[in-house]
PDB file of N, CA and C in Angstrom:
ATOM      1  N   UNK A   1       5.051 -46.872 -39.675  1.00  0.00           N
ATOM      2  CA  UNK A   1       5.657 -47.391 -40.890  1.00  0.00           C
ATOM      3  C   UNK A   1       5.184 -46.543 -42.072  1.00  0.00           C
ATOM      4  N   UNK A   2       6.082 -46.011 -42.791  1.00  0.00           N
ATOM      5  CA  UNK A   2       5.820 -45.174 -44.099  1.00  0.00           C
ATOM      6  C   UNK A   2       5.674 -46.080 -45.024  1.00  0.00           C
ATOM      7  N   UNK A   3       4.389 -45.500 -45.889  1.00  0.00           N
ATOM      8  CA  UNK A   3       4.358 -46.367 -47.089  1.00  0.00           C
ATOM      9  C   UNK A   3       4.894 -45.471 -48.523  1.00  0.00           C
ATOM     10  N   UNK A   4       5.398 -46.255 -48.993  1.00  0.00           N
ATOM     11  CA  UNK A   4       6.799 -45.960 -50.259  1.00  0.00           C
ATOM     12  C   UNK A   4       5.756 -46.005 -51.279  1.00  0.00           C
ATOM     13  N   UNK A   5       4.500 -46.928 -51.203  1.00  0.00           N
ATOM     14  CA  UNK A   5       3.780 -46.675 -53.009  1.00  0.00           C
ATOM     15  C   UNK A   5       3.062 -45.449 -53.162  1.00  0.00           C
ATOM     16  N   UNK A   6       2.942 -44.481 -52.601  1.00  0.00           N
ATOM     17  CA  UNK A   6       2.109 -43.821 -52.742  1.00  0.00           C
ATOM     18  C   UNK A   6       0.465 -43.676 -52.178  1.00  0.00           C
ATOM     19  N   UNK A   7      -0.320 -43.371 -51.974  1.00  0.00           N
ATOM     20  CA  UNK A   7      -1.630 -43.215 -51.543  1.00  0.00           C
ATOM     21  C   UNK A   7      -2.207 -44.324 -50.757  1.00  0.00           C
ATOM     22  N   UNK A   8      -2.877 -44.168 -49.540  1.00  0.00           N
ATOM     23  CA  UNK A   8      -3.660 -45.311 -49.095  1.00  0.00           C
ATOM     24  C   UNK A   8      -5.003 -45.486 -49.694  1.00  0.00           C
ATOM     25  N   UNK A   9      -5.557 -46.588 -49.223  1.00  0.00           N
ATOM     26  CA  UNK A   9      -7.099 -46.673 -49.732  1.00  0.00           C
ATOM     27  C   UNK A   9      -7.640 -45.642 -49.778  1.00  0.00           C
ATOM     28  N   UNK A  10      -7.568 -44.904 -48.700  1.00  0.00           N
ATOM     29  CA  UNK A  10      -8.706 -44.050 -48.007  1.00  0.00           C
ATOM     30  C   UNK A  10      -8.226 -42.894 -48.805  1.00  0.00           C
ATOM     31  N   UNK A  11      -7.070 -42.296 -49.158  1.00  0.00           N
ATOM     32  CA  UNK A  11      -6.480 -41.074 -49.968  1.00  0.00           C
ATOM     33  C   UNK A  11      -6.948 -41.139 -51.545  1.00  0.00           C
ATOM     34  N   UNK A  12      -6.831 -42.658 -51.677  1.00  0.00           N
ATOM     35  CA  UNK A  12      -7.501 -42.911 -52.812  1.00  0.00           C
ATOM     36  C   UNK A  12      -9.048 -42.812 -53.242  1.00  0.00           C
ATOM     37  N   UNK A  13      -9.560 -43.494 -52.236  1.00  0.00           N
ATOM     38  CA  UNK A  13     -11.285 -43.391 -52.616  1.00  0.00           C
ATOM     39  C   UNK A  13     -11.807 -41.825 -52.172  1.00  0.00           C
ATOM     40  N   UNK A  14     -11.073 -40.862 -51.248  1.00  0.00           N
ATOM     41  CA  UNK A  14     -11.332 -39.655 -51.063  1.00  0.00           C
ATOM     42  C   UNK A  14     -11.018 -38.745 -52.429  1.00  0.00           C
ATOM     43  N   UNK A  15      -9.716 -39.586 -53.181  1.00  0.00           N
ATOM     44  CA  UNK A  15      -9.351 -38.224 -54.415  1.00  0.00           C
ATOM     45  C   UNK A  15     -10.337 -38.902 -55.344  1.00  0.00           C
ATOM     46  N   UNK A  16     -10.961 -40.326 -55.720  1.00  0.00           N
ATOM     47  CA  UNK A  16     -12.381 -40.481 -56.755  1.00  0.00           C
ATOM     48  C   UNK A  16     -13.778 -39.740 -56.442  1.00  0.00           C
ATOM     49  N   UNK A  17     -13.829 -39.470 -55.095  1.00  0.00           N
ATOM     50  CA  UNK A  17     -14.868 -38.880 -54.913  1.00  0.00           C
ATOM     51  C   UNK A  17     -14.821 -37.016 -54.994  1.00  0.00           C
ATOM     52  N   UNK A  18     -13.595 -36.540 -54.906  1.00  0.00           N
ATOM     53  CA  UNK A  18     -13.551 -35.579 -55.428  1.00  0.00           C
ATOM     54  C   UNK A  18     -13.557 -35.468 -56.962  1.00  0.00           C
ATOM     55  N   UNK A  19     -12.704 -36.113 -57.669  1.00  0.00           N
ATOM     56  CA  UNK A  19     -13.101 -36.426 -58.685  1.00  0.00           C
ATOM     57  C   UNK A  19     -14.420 -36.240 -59.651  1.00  0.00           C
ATOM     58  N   UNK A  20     -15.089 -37.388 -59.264  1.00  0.00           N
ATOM     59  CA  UNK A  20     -16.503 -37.572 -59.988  1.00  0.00           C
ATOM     60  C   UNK A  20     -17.349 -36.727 -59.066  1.00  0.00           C
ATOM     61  N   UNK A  21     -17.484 -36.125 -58.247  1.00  0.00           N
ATOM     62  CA  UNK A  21     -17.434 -34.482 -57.926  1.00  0.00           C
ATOM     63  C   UNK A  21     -17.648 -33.211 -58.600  1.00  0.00           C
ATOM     64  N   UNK A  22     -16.883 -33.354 -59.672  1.00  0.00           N
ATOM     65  CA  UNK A  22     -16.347 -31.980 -60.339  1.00  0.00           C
ATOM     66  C   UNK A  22     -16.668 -32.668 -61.980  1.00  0.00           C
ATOM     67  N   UNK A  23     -16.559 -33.963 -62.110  1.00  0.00           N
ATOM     68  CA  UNK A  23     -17.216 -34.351 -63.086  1.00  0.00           C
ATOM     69  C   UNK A  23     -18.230 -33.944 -63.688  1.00  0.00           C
ATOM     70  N   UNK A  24     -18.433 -33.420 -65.305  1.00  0.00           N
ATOM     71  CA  UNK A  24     -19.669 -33.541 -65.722  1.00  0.00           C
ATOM     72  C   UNK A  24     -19.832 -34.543 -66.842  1.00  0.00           C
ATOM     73  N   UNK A  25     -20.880 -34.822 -67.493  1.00  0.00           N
ATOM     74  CA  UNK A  25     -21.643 -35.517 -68.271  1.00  0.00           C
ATOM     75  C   UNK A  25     -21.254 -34.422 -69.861  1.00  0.00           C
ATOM     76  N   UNK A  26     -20.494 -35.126 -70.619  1.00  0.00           N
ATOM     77  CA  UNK A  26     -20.428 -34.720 -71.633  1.00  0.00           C
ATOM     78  C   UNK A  26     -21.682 -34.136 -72.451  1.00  0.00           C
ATOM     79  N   UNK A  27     -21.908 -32.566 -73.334  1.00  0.00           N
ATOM     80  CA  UNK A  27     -22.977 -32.477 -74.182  1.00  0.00           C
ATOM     81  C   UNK A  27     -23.254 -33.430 -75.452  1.00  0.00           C
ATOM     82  N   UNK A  28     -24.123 -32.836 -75.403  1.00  0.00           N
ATOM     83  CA  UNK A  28     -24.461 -33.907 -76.990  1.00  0.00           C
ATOM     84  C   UNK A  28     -23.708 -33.634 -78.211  1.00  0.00           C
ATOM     85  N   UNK A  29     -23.149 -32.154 -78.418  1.00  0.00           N
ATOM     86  CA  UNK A  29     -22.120 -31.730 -79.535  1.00  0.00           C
ATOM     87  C   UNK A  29     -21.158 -32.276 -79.246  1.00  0.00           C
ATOM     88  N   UNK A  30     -20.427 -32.635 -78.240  1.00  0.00           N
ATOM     89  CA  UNK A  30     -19.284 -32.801 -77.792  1.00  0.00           C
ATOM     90  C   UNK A  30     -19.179 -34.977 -77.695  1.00  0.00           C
ATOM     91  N   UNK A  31     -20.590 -35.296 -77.933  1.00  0.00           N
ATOM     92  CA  UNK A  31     -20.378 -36.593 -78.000  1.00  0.00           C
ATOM     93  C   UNK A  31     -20.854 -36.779 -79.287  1.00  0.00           C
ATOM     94  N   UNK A  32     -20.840 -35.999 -80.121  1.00  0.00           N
ATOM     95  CA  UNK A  32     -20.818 -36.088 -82.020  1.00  0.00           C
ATOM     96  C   UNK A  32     -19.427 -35.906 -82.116  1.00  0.00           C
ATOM     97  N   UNK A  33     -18.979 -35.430 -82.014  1.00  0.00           N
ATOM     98  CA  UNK A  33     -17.860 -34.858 -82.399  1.00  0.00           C
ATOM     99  C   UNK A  33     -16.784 -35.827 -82.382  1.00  0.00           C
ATOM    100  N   UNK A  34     -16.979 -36.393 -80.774  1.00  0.00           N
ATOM    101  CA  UNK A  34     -15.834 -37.634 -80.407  1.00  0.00           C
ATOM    102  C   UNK A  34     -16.168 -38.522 -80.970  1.00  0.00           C
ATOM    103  N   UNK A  35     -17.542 -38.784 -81.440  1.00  0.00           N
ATOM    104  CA  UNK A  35     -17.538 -40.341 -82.508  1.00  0.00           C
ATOM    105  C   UNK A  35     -17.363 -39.976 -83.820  1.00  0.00           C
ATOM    106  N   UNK A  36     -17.404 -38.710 -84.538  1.00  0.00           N
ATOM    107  CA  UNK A  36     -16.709 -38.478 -85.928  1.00  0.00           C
ATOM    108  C   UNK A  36     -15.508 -38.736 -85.335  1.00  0.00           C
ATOM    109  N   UNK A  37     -14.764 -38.362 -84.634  1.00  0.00           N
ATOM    110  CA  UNK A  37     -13.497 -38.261 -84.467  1.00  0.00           C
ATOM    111  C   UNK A  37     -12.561 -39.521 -84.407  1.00  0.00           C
ATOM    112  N   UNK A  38     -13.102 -40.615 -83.679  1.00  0.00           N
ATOM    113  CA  UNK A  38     -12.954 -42.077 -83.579  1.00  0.00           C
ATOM    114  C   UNK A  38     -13.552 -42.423 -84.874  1.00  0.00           C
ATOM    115  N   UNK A  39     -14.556 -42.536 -85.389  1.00  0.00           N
ATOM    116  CA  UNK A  39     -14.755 -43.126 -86.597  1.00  0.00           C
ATOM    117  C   UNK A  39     -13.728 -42.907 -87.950  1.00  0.00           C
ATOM    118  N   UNK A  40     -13.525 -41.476 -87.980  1.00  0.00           N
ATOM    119  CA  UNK A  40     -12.221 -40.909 -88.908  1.00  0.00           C
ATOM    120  C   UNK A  40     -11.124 -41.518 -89.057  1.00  0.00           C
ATOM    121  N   UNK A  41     -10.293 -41.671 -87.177  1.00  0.00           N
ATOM    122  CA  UNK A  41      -9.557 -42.432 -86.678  1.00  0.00           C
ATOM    123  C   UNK A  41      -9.255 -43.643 -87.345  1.00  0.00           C
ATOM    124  N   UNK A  42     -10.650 -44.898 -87.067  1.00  0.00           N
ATOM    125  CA  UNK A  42     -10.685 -45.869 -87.648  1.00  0.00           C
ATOM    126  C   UNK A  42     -10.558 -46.301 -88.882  1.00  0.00           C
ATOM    127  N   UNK A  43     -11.439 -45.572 -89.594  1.00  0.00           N
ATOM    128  CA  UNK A  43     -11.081 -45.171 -90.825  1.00  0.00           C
ATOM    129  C   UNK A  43     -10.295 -44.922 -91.623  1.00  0.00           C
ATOM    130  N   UNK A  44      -8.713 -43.962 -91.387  1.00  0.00           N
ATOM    131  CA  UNK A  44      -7.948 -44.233 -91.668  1.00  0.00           C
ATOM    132  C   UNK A  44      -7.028 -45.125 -91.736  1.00  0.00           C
ATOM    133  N   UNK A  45      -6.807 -45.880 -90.558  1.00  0.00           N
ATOM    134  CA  UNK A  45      -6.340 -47.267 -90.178  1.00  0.00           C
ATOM    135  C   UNK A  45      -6.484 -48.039 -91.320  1.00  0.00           C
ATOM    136  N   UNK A  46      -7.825 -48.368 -91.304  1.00  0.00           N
ATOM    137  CA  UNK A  46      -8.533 -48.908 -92.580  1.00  0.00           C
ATOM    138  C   UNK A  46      -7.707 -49.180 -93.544  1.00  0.00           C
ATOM    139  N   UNK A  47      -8.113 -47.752 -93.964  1.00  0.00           N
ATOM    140  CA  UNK A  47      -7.386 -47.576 -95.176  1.00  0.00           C
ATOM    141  C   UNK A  47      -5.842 -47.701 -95.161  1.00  0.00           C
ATOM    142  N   UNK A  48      -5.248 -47.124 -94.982  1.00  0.00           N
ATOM    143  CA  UNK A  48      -3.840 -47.523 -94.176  1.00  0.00           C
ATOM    144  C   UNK A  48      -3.553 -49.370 -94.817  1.00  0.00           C
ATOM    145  N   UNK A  49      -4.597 -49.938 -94.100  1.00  0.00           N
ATOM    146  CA  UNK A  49      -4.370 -51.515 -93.762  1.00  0.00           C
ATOM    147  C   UNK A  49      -4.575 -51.529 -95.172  1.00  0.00           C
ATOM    148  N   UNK A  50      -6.061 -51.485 -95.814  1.00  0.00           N
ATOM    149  CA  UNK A  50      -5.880 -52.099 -97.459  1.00  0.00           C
ATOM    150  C   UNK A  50      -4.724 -51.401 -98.162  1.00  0.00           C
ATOM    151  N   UNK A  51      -4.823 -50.558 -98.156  1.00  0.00           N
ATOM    152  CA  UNK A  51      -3.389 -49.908 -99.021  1.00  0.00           C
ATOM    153  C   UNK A  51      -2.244 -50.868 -99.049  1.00  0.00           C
ATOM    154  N   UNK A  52      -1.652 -51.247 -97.786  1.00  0.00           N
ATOM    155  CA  UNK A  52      -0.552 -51.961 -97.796  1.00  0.00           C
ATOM    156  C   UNK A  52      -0.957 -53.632 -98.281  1.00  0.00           C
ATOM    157  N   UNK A  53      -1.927 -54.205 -97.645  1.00  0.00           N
ATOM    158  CA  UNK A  53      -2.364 -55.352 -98.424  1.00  0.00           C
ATOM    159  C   UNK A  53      -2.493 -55.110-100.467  1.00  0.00           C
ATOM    160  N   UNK A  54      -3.127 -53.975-100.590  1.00  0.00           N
ATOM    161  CA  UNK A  54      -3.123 -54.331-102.195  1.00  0.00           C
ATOM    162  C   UNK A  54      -1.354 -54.060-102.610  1.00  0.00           C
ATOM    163  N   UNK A  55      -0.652 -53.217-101.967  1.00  0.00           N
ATOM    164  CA  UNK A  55       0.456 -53.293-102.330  1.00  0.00           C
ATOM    165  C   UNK A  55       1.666 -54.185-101.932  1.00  0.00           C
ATOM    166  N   UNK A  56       1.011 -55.199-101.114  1.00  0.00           N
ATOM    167  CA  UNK A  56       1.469 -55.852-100.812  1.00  0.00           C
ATOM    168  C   UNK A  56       1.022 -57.808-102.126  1.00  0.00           C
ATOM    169  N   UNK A  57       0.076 -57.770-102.626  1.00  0.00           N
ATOM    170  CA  UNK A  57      -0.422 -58.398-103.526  1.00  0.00           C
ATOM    171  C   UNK A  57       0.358 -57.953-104.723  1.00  0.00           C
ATOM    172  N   UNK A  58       0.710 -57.067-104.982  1.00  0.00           N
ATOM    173  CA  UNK A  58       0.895 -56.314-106.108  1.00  0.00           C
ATOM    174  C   UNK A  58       2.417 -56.415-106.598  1.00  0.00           C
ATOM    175  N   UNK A  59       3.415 -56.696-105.533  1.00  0.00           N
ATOM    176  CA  UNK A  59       4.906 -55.970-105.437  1.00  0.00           C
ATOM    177  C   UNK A  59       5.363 -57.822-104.983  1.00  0.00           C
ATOM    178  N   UNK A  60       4.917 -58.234-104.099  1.00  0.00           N
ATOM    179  CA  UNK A  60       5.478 -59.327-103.630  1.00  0.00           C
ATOM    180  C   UNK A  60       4.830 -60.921-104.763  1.00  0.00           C
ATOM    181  N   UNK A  61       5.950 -61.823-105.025  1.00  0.00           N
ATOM    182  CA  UNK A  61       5.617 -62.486-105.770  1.00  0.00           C
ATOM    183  C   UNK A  61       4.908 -63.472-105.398  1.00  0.00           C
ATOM    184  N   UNK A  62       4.150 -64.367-106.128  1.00  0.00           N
ATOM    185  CA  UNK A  62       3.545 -65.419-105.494  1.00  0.00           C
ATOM    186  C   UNK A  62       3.731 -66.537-105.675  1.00  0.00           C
ATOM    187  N   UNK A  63       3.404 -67.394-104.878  1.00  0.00           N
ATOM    188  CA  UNK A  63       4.451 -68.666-104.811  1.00  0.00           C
ATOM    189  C   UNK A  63       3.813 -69.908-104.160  1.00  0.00           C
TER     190      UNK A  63
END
């Protein structure tokens, strides 16, 4: 019987172990970098979000 989803267990837990295999452990520059990078991220959002709240206070009437 052919299976139609794709991969069995065993194809599966053989391609994670190749995987984390070849894996390395990120440097330490490279894990500064990704949390400026996410923090920035967030950050803009942020801002983004108050922006539209004060202009949203500002433009819409109240009632």
């Amino acid at each position: 019987m052919a299976r139609c989803w794709g991969l069995g267990v065993r194809e599966f837990l053989a391609s994670c172990a190749r995987l984390l295999k070849r894996a390395k452990k990120p440097g330490k520059d490279e894990v500064w970098m990704l949390i400026r990078i996410c923090a920035l991220g967030v950050g803009v959002v942020g801002a983004v979000g108050f922006v539209i709240r004060i202009l949203s206070l500002l433009l819409l009437p109240r009632g």
